[in-house]
PDB file of N, CA and C in Angstrom:
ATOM      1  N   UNK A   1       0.848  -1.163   0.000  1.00  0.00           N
ATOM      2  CA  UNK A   1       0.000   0.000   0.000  1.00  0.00           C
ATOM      3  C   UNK A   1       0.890   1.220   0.000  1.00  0.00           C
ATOM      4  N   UNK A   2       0.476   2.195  -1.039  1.00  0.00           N
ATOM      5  CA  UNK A   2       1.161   3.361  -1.024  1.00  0.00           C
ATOM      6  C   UNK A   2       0.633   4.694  -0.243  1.00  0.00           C
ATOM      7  N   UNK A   3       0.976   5.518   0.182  1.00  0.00           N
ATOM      8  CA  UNK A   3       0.718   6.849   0.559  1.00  0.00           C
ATOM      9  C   UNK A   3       0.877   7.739  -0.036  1.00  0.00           C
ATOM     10  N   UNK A   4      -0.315   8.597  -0.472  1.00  0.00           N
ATOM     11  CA  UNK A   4      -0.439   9.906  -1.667  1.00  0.00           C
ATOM     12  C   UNK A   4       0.700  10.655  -0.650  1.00  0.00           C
ATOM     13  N   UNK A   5       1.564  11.703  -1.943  1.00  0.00           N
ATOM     14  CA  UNK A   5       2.591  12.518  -0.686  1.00  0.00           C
ATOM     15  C   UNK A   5       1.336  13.371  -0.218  1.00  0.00           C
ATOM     16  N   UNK A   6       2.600  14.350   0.892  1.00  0.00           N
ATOM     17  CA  UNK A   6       2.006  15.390   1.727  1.00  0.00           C
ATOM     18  C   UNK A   6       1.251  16.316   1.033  1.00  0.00           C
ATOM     19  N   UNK A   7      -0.109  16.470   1.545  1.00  0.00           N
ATOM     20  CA  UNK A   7      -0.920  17.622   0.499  1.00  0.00           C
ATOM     21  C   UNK A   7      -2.013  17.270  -0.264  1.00  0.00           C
ATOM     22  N   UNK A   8      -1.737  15.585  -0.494  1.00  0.00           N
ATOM     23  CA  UNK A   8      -2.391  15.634  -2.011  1.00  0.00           C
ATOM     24  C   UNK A   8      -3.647  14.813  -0.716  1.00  0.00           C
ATOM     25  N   UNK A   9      -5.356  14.870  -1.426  1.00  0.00           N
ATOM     26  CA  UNK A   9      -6.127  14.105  -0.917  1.00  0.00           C
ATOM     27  C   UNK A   9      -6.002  12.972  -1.200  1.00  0.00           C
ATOM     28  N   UNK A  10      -6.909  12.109   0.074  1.00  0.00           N
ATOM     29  CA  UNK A  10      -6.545  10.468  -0.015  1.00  0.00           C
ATOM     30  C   UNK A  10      -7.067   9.837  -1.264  1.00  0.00           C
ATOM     31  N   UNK A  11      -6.752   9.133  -1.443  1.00  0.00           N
ATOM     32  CA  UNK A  11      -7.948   8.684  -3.030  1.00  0.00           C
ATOM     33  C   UNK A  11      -9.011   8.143  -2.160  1.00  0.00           C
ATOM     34  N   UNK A  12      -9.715   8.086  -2.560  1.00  0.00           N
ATOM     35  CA  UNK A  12     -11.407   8.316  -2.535  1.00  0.00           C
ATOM     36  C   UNK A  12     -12.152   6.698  -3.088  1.00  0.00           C
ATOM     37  N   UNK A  13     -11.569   5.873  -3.611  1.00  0.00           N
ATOM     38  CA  UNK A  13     -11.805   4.749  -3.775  1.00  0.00           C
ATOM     39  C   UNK A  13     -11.421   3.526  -3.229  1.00  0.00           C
ATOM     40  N   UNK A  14     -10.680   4.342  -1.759  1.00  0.00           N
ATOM     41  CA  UNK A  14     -10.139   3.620  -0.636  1.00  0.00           C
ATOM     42  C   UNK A  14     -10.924   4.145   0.288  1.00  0.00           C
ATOM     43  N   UNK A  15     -11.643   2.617   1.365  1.00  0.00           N
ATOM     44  CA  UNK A  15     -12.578   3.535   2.159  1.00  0.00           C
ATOM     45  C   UNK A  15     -11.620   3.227   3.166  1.00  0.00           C
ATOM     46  N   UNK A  16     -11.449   4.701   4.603  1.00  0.00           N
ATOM     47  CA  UNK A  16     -10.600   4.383   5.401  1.00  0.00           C
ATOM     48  C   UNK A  16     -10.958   3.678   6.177  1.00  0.00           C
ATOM     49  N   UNK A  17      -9.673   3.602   7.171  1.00  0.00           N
ATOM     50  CA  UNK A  17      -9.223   2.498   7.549  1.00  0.00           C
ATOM     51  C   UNK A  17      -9.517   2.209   9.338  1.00  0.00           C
ATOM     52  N   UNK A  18     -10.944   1.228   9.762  1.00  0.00           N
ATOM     53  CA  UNK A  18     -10.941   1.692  10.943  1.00  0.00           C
ATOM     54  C   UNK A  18     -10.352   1.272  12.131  1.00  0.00           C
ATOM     55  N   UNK A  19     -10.144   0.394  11.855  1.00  0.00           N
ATOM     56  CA  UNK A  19      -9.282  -0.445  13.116  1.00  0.00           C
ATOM     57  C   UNK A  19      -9.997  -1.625  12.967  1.00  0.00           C
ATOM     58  N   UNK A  20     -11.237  -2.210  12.653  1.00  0.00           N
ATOM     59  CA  UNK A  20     -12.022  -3.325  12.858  1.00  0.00           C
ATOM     60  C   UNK A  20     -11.950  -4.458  11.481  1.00  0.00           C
ATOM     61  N   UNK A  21     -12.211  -5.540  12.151  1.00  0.00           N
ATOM     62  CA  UNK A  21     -12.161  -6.252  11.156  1.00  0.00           C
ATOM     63  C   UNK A  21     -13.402  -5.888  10.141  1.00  0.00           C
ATOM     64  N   UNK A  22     -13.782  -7.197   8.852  1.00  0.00           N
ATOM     65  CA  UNK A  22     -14.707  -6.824   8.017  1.00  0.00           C
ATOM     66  C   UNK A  22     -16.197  -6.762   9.092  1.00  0.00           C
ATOM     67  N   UNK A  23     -16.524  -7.249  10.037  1.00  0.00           N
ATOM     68  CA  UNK A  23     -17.484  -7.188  10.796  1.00  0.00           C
ATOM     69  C   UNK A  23     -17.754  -6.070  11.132  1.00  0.00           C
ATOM     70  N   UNK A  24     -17.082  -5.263  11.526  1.00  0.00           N
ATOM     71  CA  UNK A  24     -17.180  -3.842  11.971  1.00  0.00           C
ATOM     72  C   UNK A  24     -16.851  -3.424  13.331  1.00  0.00           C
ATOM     73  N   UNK A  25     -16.416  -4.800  14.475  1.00  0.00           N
ATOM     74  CA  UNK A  25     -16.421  -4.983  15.423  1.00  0.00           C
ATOM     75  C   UNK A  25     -15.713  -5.917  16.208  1.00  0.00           C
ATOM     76  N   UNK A  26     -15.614  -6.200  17.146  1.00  0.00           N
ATOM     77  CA  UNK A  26     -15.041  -7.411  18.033  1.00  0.00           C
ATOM     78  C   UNK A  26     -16.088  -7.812  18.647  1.00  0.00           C
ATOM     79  N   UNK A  27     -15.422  -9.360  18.808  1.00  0.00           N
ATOM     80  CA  UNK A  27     -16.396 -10.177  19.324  1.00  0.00           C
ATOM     81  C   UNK A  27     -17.469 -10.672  18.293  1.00  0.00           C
ATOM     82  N   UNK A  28     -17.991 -11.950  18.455  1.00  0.00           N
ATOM     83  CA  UNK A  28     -19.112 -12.602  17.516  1.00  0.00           C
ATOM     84  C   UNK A  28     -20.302 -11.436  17.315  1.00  0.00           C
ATOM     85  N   UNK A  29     -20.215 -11.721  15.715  1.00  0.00           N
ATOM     86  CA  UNK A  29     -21.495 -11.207  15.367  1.00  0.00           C
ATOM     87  C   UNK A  29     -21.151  -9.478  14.366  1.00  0.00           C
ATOM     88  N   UNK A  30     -19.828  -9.143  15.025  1.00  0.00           N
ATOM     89  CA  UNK A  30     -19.348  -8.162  15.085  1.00  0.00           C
ATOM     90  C   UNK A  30     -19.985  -6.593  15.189  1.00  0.00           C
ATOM     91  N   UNK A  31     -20.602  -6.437  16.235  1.00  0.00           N
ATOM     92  CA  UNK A  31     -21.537  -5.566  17.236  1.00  0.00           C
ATOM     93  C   UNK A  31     -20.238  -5.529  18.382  1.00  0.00           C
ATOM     94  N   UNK A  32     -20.716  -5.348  19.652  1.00  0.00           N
ATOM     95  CA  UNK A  32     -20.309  -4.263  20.764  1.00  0.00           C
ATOM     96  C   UNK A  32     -19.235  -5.920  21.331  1.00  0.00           C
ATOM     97  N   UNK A  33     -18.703  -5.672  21.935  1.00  0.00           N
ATOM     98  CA  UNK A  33     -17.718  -6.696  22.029  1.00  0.00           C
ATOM     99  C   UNK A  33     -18.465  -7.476  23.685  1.00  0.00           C
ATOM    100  N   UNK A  34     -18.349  -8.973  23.352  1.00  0.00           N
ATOM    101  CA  UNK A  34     -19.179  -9.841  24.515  1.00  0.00           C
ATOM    102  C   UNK A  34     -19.009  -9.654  25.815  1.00  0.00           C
ATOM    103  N   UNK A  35     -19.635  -9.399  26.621  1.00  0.00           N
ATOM    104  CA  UNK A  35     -19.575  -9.432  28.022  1.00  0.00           C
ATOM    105  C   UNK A  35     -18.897 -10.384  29.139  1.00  0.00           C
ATOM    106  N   UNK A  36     -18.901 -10.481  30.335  1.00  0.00           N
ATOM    107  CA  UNK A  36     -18.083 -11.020  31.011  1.00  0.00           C
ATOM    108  C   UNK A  36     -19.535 -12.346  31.105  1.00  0.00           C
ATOM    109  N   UNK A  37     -19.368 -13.516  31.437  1.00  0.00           N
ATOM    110  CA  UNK A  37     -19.956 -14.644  31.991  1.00  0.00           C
ATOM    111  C   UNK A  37     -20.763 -14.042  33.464  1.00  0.00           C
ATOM    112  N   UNK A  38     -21.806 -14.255  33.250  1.00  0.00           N
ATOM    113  CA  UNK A  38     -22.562 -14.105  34.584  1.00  0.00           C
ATOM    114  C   UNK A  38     -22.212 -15.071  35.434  1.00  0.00           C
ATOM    115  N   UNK A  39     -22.645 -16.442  35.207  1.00  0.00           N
ATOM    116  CA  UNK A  39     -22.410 -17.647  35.451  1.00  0.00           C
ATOM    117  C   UNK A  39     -21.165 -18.182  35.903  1.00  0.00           C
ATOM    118  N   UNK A  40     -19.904 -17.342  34.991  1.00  0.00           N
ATOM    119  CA  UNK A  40     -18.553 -17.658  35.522  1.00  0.00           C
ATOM    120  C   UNK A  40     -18.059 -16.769  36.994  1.00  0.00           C
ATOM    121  N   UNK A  41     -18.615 -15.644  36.786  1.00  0.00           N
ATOM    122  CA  UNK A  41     -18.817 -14.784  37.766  1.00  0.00           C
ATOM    123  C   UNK A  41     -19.195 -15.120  39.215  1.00  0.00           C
ATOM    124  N   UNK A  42     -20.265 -15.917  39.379  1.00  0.00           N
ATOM    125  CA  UNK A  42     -21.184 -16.527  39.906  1.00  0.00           C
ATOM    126  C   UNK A  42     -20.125 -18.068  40.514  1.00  0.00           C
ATOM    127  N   UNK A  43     -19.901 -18.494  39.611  1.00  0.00           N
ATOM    128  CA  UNK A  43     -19.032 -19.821  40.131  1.00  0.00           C
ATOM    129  C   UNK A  43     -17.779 -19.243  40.874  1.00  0.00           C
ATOM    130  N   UNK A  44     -16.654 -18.134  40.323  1.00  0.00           N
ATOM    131  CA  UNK A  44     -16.079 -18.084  41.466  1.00  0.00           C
ATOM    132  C   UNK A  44     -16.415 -17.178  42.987  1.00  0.00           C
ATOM    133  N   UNK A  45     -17.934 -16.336  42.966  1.00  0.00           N
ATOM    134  CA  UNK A  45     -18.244 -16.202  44.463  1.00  0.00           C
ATOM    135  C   UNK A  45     -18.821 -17.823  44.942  1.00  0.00           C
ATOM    136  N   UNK A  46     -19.589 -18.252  44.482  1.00  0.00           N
ATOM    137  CA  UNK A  46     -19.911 -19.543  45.006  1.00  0.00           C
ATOM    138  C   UNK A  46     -18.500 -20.674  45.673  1.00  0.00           C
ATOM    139  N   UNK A  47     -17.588 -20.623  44.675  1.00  0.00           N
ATOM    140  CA  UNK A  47     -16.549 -21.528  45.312  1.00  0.00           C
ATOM    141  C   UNK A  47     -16.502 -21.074  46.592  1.00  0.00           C
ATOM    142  N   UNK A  48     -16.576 -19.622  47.029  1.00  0.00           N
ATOM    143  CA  UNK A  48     -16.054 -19.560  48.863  1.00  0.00           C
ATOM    144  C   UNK A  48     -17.557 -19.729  49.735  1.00  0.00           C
ATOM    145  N   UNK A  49     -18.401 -19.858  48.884  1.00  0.00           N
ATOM    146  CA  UNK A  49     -20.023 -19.793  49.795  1.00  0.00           C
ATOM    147  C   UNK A  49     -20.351 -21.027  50.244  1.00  0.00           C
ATOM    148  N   UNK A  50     -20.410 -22.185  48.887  1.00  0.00           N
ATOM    149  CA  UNK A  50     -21.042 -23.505  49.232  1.00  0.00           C
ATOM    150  C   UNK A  50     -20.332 -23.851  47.119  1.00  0.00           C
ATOM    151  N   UNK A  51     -18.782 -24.458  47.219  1.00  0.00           N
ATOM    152  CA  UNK A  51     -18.235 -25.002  46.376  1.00  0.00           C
ATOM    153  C   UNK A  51     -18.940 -26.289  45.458  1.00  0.00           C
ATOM    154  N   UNK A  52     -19.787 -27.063  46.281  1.00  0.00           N
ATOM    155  CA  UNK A  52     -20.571 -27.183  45.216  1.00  0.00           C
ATOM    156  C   UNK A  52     -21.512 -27.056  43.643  1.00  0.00           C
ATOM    157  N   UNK A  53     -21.750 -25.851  44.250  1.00  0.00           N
ATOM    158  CA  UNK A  53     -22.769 -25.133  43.876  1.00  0.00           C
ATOM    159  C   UNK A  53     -21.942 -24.321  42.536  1.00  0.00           C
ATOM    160  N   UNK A  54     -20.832 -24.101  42.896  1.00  0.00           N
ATOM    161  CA  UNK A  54     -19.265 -22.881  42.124  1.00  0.00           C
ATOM    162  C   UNK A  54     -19.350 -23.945  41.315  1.00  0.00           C
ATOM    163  N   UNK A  55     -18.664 -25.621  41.256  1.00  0.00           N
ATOM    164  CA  UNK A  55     -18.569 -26.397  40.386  1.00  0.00           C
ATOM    165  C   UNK A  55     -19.481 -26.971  38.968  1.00  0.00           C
ATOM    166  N   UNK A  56     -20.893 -26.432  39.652  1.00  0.00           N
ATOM    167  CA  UNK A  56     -21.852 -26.401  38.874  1.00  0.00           C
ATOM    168  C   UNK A  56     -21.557 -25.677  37.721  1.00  0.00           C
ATOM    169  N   UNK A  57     -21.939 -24.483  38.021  1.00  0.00           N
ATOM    170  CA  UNK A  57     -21.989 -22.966  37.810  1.00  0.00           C
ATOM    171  C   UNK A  57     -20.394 -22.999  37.097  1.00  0.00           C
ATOM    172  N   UNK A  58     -19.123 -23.360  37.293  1.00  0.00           N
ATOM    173  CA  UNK A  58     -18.150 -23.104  36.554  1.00  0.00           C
ATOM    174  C   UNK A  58     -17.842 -24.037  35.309  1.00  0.00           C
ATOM    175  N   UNK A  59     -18.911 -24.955  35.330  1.00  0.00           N
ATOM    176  CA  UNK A  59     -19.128 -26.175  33.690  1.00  0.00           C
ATOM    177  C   UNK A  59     -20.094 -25.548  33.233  1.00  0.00           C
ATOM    178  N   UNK A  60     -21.071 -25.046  33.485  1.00  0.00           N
ATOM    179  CA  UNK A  60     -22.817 -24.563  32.904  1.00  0.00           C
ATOM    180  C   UNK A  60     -21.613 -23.335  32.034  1.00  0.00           C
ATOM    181  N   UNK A  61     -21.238 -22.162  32.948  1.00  0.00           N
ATOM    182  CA  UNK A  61     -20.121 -20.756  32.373  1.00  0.00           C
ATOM    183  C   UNK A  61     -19.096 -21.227  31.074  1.00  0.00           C
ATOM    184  N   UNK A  62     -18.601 -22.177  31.772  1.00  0.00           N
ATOM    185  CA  UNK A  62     -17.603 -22.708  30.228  1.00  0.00           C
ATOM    186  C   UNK A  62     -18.012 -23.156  29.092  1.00  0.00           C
ATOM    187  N   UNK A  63     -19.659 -23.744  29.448  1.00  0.00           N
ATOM    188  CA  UNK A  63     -20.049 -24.514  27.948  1.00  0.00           C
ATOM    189  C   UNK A  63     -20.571 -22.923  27.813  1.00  0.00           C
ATOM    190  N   UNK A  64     -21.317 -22.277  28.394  1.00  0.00           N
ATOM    191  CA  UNK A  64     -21.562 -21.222  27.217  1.00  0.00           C
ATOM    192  C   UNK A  64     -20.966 -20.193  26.987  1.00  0.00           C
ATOM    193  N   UNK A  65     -19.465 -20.219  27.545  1.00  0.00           N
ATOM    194  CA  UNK A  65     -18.470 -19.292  26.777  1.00  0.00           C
ATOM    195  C   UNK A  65     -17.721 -19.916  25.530  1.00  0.00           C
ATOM    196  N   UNK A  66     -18.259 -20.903  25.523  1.00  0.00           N
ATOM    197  CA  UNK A  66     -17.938 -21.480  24.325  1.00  0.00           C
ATOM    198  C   UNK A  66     -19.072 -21.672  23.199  1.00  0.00           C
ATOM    199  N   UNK A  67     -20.130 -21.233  23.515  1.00  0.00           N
ATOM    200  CA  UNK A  67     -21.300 -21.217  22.674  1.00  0.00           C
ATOM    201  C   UNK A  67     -20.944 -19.665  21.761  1.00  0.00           C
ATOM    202  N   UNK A  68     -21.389 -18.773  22.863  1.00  0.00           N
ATOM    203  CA  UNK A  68     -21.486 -17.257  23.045  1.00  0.00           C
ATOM    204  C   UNK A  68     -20.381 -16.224  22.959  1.00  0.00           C
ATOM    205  N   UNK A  69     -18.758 -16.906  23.042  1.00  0.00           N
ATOM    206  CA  UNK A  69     -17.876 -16.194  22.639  1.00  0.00           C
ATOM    207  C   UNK A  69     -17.788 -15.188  23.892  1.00  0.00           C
ATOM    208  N   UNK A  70     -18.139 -15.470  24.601  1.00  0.00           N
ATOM    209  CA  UNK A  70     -18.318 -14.373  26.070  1.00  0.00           C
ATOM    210  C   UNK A  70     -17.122 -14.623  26.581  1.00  0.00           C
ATOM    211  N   UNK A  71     -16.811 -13.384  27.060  1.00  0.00           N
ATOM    212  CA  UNK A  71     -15.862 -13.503  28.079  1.00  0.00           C
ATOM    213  C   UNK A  71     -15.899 -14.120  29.454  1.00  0.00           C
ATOM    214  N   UNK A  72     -14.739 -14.322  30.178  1.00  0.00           N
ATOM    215  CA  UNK A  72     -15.009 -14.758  31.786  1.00  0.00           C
ATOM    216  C   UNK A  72     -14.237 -16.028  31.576  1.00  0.00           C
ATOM    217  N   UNK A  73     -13.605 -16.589  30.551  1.00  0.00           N
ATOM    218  CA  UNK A  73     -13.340 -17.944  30.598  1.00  0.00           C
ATOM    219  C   UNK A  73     -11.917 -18.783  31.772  1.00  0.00           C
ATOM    220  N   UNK A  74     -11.696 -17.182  31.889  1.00  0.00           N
ATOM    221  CA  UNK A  74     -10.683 -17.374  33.537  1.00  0.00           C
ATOM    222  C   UNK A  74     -11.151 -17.248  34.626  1.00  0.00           C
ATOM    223  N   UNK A  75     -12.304 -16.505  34.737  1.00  0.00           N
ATOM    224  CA  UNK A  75     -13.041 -16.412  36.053  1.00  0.00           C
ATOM    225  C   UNK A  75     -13.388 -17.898  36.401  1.00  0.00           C
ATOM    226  N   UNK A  76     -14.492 -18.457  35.151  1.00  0.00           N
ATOM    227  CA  UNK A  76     -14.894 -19.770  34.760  1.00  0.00           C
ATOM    228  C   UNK A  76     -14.183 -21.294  35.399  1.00  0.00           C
ATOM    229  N   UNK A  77     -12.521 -20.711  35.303  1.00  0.00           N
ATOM    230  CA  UNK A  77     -11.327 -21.797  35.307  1.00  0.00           C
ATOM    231  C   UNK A  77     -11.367 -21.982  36.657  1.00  0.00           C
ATOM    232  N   UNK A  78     -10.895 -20.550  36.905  1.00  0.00           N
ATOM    233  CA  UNK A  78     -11.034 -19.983  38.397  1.00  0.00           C
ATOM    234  C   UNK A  78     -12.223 -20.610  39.639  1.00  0.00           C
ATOM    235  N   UNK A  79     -13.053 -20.909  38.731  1.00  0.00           N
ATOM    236  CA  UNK A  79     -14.301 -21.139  40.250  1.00  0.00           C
ATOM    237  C   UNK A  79     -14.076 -22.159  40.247  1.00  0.00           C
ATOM    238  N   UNK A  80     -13.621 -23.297  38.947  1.00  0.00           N
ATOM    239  CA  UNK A  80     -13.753 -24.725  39.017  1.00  0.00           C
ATOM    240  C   UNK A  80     -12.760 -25.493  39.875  1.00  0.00           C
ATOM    241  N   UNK A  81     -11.377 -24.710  39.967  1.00  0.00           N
ATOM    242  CA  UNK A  81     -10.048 -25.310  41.147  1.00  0.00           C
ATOM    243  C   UNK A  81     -10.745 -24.489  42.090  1.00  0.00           C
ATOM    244  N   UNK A  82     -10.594 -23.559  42.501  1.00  0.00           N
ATOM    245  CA  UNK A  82     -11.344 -23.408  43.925  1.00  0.00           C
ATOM    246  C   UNK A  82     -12.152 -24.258  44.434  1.00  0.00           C
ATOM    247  N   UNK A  83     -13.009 -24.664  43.258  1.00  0.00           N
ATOM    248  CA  UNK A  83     -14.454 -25.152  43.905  1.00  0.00           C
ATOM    249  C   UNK A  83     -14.165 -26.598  44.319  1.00  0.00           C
ATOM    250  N   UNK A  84     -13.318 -27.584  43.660  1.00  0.00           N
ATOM    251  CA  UNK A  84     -12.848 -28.627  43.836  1.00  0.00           C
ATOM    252  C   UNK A  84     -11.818 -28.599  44.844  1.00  0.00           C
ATOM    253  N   UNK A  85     -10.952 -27.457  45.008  1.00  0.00           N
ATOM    254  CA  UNK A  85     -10.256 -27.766  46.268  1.00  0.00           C
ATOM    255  C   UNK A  85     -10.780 -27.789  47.064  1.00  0.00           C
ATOM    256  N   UNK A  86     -11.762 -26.787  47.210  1.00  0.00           N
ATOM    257  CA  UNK A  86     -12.662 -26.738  48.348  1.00  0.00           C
ATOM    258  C   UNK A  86     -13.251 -27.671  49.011  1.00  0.00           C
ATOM    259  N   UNK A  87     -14.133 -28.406  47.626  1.00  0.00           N
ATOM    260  CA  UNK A  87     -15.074 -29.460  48.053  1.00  0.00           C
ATOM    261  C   UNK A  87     -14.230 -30.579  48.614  1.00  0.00           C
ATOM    262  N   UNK A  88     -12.506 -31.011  48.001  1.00  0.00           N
ATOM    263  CA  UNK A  88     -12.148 -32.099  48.272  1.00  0.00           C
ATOM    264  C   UNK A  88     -11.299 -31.556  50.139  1.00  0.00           C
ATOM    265  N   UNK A  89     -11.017 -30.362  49.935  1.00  0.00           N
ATOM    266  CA  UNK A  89     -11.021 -30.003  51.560  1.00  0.00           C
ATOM    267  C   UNK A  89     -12.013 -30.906  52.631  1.00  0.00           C
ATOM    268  N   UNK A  90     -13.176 -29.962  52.080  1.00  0.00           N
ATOM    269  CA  UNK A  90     -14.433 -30.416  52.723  1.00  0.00           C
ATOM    270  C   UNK A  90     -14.631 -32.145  53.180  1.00  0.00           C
ATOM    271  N   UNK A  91     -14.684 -32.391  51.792  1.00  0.00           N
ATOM    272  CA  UNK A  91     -14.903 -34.351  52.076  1.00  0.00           C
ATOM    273  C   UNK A  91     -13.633 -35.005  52.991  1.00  0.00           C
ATOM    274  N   UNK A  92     -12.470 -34.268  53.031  1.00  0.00           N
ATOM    275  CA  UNK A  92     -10.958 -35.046  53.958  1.00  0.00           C
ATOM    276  C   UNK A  92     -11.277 -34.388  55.676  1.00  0.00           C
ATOM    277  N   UNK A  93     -12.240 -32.921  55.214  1.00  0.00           N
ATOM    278  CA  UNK A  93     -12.044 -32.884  57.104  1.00  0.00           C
ATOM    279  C   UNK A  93     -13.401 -33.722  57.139  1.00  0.00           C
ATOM    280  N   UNK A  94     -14.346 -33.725  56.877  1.00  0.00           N
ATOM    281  CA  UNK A  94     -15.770 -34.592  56.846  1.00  0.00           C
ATOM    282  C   UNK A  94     -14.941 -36.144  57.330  1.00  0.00           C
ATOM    283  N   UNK A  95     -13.830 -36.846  56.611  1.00  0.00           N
ATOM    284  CA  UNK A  95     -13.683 -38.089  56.710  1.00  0.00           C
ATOM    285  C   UNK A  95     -13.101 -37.998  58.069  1.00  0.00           C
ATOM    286  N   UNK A  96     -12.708 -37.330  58.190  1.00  0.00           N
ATOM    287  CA  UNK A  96     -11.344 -36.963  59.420  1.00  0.00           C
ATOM    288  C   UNK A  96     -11.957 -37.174  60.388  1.00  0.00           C
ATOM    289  N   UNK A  97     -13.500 -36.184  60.715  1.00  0.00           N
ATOM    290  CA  UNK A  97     -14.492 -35.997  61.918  1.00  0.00           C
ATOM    291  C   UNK A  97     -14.483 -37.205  61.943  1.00  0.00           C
ATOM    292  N   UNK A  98     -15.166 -38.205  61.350  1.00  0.00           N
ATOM    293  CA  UNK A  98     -15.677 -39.298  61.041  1.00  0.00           C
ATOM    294  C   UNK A  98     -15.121 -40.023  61.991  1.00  0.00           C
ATOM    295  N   UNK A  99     -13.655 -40.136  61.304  1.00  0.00           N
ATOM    296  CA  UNK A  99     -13.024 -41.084  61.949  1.00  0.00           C
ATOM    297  C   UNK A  99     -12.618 -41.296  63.356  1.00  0.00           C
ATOM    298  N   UNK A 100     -12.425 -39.162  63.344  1.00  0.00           N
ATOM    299  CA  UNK A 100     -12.001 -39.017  65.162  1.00  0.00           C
ATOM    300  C   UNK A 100     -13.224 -39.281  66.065  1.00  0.00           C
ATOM    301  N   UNK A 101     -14.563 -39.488  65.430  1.00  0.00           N
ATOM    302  CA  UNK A 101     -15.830 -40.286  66.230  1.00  0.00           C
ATOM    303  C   UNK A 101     -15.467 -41.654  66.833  1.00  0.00           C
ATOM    304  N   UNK A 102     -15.312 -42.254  65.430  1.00  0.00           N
ATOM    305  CA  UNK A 102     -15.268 -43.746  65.230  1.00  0.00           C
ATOM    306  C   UNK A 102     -14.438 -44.074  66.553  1.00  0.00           C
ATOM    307  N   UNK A 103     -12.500 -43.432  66.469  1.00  0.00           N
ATOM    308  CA  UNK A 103     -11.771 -43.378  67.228  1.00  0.00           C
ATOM    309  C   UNK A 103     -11.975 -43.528  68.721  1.00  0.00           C
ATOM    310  N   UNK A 104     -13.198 -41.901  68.713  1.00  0.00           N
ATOM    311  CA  UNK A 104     -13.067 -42.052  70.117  1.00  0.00           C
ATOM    312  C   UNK A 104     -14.411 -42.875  70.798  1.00  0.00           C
ATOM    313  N   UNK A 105     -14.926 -43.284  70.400  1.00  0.00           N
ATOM    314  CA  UNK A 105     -16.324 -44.314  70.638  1.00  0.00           C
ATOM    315  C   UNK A 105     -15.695 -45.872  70.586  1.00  0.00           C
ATOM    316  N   UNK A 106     -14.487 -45.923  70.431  1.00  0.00           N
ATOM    317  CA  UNK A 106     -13.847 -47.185  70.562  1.00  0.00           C
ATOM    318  C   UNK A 106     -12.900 -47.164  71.612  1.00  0.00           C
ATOM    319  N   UNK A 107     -12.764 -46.353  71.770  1.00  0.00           N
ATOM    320  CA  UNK A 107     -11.768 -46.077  73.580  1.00  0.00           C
ATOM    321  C   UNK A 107     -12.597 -46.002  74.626  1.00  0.00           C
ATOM    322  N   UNK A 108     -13.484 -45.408  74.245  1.00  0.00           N
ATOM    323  CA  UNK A 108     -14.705 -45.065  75.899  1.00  0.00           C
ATOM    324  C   UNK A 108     -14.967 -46.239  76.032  1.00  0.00           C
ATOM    325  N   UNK A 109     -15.415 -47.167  75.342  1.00  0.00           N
ATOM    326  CA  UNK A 109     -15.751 -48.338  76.226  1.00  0.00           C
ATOM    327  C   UNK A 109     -15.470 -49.644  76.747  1.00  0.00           C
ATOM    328  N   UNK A 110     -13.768 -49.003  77.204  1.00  0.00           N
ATOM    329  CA  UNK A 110     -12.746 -49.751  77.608  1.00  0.00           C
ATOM    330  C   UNK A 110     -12.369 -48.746  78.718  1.00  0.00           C
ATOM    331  N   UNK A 111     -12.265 -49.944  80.205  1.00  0.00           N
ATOM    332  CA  UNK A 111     -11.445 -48.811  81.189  1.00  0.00           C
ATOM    333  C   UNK A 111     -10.233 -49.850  81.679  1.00  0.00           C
TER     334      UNK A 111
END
């Protein structure tokens, strides 16, 4: 591509040049560029509330940032290790209680 020199007008059978692709835009569809994931959003407050619930919510966010081209797909990532550390936290002190029951209900009734 050449440049008319200094002075002269642009040619006119070049339409300028805007920054966007042929869409006119970023993001699918090429309109206003996609939003953040509600859902992914949502999964990583949930991982610290009730991680369950985050693990849900951070597979439901990923399949439709992959539908929808939406953003959030780190938030998304984000709720799903939280939410699994969490939960597998959860289930090792859960086993733990368990056991320190079991433990001590097998000593008491011995003197």
């Amino acid at each position: 591509m050449s440049y008319p020199p200094p002075g002269e007008p642009p040619d006119p059978q070049q339409p300028p040049y805007s920054g966007y692709g042929p869409g006119g835009g970023h993001g699918p569809g090429g309109g206003q560029p996609a939003g953040t994931n509600v859902m992914a959003i949502l999964s990583l407050v949930f991982a610290f509330i009730f991680a369950p619930v985050g693990i849900v919510l951070g597979h439901l966010a990923r399949r439709q940032i992959r539908q929808t081209g939406e953003q959030g797909s780190g938030l998304a990532t984000a709720g799903l290790v939280l939410s699994y550390i969490f939960t597998g936290l959860y289930l090792i002190g859960c086993c733990a209680w368990l056991a320190l029951v079991v433990w001590a209900g097998a000593d008491s009734g011995t003197y």
